[in-house]
C-alpha atoms as a PDB file:
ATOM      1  CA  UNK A   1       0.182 -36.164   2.215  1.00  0.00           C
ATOM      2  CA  UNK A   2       2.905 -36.624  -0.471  1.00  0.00           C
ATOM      3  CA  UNK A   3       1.958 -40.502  -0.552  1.00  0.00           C
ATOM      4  CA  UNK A   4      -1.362 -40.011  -1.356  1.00  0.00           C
ATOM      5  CA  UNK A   5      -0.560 -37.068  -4.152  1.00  0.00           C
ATOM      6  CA  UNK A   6       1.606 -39.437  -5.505  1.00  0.00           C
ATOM      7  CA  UNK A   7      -0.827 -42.241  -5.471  1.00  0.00           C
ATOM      8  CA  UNK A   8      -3.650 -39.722  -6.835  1.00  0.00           C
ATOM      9  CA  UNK A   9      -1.788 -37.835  -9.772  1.00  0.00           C
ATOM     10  CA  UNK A  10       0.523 -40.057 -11.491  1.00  0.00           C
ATOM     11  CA  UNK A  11       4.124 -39.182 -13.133  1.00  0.00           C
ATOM     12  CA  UNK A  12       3.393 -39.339 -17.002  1.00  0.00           C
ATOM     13  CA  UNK A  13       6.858 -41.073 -18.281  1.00  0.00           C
ATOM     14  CA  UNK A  14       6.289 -44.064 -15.294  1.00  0.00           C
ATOM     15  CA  UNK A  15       2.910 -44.728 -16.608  1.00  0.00           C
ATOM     16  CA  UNK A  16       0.889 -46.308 -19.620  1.00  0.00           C
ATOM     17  CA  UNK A  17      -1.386 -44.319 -21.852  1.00  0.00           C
ATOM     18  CA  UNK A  18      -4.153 -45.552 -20.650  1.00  0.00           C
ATOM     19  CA  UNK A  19      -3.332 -44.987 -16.841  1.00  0.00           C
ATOM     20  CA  UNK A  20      -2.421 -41.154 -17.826  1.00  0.00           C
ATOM     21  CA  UNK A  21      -5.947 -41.071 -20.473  1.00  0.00           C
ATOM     22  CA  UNK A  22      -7.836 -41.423 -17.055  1.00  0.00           C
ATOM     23  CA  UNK A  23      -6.538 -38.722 -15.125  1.00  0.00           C
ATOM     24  CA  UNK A  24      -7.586 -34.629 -14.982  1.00  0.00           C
ATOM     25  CA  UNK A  25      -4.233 -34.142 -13.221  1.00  0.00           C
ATOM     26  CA  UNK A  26      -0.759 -35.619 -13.807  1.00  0.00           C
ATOM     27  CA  UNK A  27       3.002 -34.690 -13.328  1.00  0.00           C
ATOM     28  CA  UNK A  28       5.793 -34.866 -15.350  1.00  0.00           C
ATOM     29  CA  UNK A  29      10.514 -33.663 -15.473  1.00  0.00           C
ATOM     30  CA  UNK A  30       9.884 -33.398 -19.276  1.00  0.00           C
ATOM     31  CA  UNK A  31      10.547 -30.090 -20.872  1.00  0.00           C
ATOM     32  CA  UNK A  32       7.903 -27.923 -21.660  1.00  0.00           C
ATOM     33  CA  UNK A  33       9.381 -27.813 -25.202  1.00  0.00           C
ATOM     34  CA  UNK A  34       8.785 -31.806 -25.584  1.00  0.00           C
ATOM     35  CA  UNK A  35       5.361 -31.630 -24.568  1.00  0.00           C
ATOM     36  CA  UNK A  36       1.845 -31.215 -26.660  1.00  0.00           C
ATOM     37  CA  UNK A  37       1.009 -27.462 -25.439  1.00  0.00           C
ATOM     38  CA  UNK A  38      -2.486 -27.316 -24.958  1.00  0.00           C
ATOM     39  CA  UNK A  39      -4.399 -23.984 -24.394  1.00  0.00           C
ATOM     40  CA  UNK A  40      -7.114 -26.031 -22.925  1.00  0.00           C
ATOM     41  CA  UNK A  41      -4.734 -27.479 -20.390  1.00  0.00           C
ATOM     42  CA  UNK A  42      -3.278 -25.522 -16.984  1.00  0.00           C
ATOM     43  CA  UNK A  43       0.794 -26.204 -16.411  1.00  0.00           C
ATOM     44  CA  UNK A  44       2.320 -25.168 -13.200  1.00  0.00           C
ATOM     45  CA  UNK A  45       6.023 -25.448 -13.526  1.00  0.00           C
ATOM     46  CA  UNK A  46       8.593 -25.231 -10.802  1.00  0.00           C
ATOM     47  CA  UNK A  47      11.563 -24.185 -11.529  1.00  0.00           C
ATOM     48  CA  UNK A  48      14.688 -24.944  -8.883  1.00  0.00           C
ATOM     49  CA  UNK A  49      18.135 -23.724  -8.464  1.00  0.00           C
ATOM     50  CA  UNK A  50      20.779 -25.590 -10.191  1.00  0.00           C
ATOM     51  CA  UNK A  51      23.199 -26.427  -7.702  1.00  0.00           C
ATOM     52  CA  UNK A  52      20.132 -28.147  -5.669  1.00  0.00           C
ATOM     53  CA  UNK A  53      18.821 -29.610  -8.742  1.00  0.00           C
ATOM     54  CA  UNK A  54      22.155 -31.352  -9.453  1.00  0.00           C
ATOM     55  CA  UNK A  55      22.669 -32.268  -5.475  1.00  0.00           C
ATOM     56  CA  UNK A  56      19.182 -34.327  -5.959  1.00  0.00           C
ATOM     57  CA  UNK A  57      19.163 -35.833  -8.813  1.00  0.00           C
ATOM     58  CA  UNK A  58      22.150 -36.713  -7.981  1.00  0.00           C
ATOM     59  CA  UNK A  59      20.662 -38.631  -4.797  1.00  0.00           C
ATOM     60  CA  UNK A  60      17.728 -39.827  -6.516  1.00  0.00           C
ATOM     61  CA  UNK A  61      19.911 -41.457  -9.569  1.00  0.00           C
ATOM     62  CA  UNK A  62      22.256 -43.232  -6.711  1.00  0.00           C
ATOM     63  CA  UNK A  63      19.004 -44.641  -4.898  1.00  0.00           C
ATOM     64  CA  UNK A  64      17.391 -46.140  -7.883  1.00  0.00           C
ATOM     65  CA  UNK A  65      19.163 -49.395  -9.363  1.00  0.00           C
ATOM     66  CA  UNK A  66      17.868 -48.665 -12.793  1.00  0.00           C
ATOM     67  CA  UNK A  67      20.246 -45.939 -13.225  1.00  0.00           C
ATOM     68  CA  UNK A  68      23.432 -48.245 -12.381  1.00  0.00           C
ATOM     69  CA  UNK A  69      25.129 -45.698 -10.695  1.00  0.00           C
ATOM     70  CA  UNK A  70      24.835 -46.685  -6.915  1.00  0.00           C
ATOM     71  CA  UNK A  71      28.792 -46.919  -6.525  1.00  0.00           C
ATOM     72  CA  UNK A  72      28.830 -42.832  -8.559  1.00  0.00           C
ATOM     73  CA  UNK A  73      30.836 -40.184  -7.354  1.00  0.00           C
ATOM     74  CA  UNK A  74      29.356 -36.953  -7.217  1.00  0.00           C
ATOM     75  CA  UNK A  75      32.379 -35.248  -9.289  1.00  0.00           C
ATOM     76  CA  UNK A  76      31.498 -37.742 -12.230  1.00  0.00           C
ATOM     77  CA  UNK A  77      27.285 -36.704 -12.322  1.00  0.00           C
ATOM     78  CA  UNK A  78      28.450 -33.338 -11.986  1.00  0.00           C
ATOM     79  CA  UNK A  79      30.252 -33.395 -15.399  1.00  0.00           C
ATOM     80  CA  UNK A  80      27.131 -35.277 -16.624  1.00  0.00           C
ATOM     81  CA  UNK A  81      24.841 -32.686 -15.435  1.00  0.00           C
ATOM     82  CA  UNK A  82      26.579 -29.836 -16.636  1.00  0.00           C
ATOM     83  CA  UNK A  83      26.985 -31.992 -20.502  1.00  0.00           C
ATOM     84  CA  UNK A  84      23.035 -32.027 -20.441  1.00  0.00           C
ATOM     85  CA  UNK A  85      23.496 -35.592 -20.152  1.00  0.00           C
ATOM     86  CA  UNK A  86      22.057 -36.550 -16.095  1.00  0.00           C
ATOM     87  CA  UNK A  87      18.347 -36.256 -15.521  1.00  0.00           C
ATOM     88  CA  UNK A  88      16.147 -34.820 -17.797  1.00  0.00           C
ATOM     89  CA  UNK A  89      18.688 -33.797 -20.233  1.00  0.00           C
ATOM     90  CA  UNK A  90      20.163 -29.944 -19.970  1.00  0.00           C
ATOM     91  CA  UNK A  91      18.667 -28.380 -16.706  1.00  0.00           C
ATOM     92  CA  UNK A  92      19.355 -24.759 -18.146  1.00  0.00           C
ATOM     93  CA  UNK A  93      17.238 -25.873 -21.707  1.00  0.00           C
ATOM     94  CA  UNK A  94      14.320 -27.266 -19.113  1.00  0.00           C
ATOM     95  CA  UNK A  95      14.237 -24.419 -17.600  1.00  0.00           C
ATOM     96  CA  UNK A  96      14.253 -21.754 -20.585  1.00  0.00           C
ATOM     97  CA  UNK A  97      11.320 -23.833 -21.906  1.00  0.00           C
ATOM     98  CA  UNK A  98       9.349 -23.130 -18.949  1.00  0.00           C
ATOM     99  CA  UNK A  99       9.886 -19.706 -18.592  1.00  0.00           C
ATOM    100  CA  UNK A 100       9.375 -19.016 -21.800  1.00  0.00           C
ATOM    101  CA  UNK A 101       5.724 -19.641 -21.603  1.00  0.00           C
ATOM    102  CA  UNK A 102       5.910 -18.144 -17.991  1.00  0.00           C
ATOM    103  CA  UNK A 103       3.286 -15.341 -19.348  1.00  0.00           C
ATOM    104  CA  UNK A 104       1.080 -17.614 -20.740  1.00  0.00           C
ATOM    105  CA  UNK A 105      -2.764 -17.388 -19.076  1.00  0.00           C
ATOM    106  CA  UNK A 106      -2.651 -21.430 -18.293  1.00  0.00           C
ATOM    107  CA  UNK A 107       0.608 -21.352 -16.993  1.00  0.00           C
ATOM    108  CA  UNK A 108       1.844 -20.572 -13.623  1.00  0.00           C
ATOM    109  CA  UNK A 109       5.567 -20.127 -13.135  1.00  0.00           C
ATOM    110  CA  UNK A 110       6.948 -21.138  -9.779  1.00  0.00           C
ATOM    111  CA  UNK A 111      10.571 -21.771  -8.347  1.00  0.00           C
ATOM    112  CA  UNK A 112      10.760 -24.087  -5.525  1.00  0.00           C
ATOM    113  CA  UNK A 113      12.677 -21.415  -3.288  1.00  0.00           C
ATOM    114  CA  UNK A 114       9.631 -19.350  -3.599  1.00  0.00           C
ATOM    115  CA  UNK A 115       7.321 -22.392  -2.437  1.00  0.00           C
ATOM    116  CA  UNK A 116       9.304 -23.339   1.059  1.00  0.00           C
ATOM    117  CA  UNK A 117       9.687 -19.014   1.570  1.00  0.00           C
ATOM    118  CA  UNK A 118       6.499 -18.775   1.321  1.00  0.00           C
ATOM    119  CA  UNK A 119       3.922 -21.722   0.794  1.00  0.00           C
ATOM    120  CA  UNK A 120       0.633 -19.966   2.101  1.00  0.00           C
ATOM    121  CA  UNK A 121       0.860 -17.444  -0.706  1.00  0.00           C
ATOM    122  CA  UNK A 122       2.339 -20.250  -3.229  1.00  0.00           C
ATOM    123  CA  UNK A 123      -1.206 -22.519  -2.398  1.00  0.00           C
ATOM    124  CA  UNK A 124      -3.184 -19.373  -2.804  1.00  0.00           C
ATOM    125  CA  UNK A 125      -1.734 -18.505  -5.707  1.00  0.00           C
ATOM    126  CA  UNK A 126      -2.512 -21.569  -7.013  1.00  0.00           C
ATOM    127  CA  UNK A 127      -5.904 -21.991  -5.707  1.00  0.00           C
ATOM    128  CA  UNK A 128      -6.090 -18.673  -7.651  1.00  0.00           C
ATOM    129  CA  UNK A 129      -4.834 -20.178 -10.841  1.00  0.00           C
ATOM    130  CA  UNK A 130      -6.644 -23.081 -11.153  1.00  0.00           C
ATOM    131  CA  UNK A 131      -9.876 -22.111 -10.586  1.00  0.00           C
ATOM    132  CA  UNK A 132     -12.946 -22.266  -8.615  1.00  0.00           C
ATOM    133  CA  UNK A 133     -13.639 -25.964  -8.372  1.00  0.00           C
ATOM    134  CA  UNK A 134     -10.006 -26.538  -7.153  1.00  0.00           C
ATOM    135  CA  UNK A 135      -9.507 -22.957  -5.763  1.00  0.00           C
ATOM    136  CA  UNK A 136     -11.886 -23.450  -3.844  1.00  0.00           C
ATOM    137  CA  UNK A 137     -10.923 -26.637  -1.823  1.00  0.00           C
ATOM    138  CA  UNK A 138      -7.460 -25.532  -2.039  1.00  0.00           C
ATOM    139  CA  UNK A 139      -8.353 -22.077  -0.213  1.00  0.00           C
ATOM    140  CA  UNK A 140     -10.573 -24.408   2.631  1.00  0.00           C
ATOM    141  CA  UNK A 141      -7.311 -26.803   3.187  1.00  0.00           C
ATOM    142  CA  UNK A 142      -5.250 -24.115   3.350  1.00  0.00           C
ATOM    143  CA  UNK A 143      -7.821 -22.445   6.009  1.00  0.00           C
ATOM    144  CA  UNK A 144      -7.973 -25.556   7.999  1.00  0.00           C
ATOM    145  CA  UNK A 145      -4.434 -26.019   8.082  1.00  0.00           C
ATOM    146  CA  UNK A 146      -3.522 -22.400   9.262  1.00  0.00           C
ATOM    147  CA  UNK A 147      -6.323 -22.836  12.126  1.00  0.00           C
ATOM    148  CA  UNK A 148      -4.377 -26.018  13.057  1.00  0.00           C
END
């Protein structure tokens, strides 16, 4: 379940150094451009289209009191998200930096339109991509899922 992912593999600018030290696996809405590349290290990056993008972090920064913008108007975040200046900074700079390293061999390249068309071939792929120790118990999920 989502719950349990998020419990499992935690968000990297939410959490201390030493909570992120002792994971294998953790997420992040930083640009690929602000992180340490490693060529040890596997990235999957998912891209999303804009207008989306906007509509929920839109939501998300109007749910969480930190943000201070629960009375917002969608017109105003708008303006901010098309400065750069909602979110993770510019959405079109995020998601340059991610597609430029889309033919790197650790990185796998997704958009989030091609995950709900199509998320049997989206887990395989990635099952694929990561390896055998998680391909492998991605692939038997997946199985077990399909079979219902």
């Amino acid at each position: 379940t989502f719950a349990e992912f998020s419990q499992s593999v935690p968000i990297l600018e939410l959490n201390s150094r030493e909570t992120v030290a002792r994971t294998r696996l953790l997420r992040t809405h930083l640009p690929m451009n602000r992180m340490r590349f490693s060529d040890e290290a596997k990235y999957v990056y998912v891209a999303r289209n804009p207008w989306d993008c906007c509509v929920s972090d839109f939501h998300v920064t109007k749910d969480f009191p930190v943000f201070e913008f629960e009375k917002g108007k969608f017109e105003d975040f708008l303006d901010a998200f098309l400065r750069g200046q909602a979110g993770f900074g510019d959405y079109f700079d995020h998601v340059v930096s991610g597609y430029a390293r889309k033919d790197c061999l650790n990185v796998l390249f997704l958009t989030y339109e091609e995950i709900q068309k199509n998320k049997t071939d989206v887990i395989l792929r990635l099952a694929n991509f990561l390896g055998d120790a998680y391909g492998a118990a991605l692939k038997k999920t997946t199985g077990q899922h399909l079979r219902g």
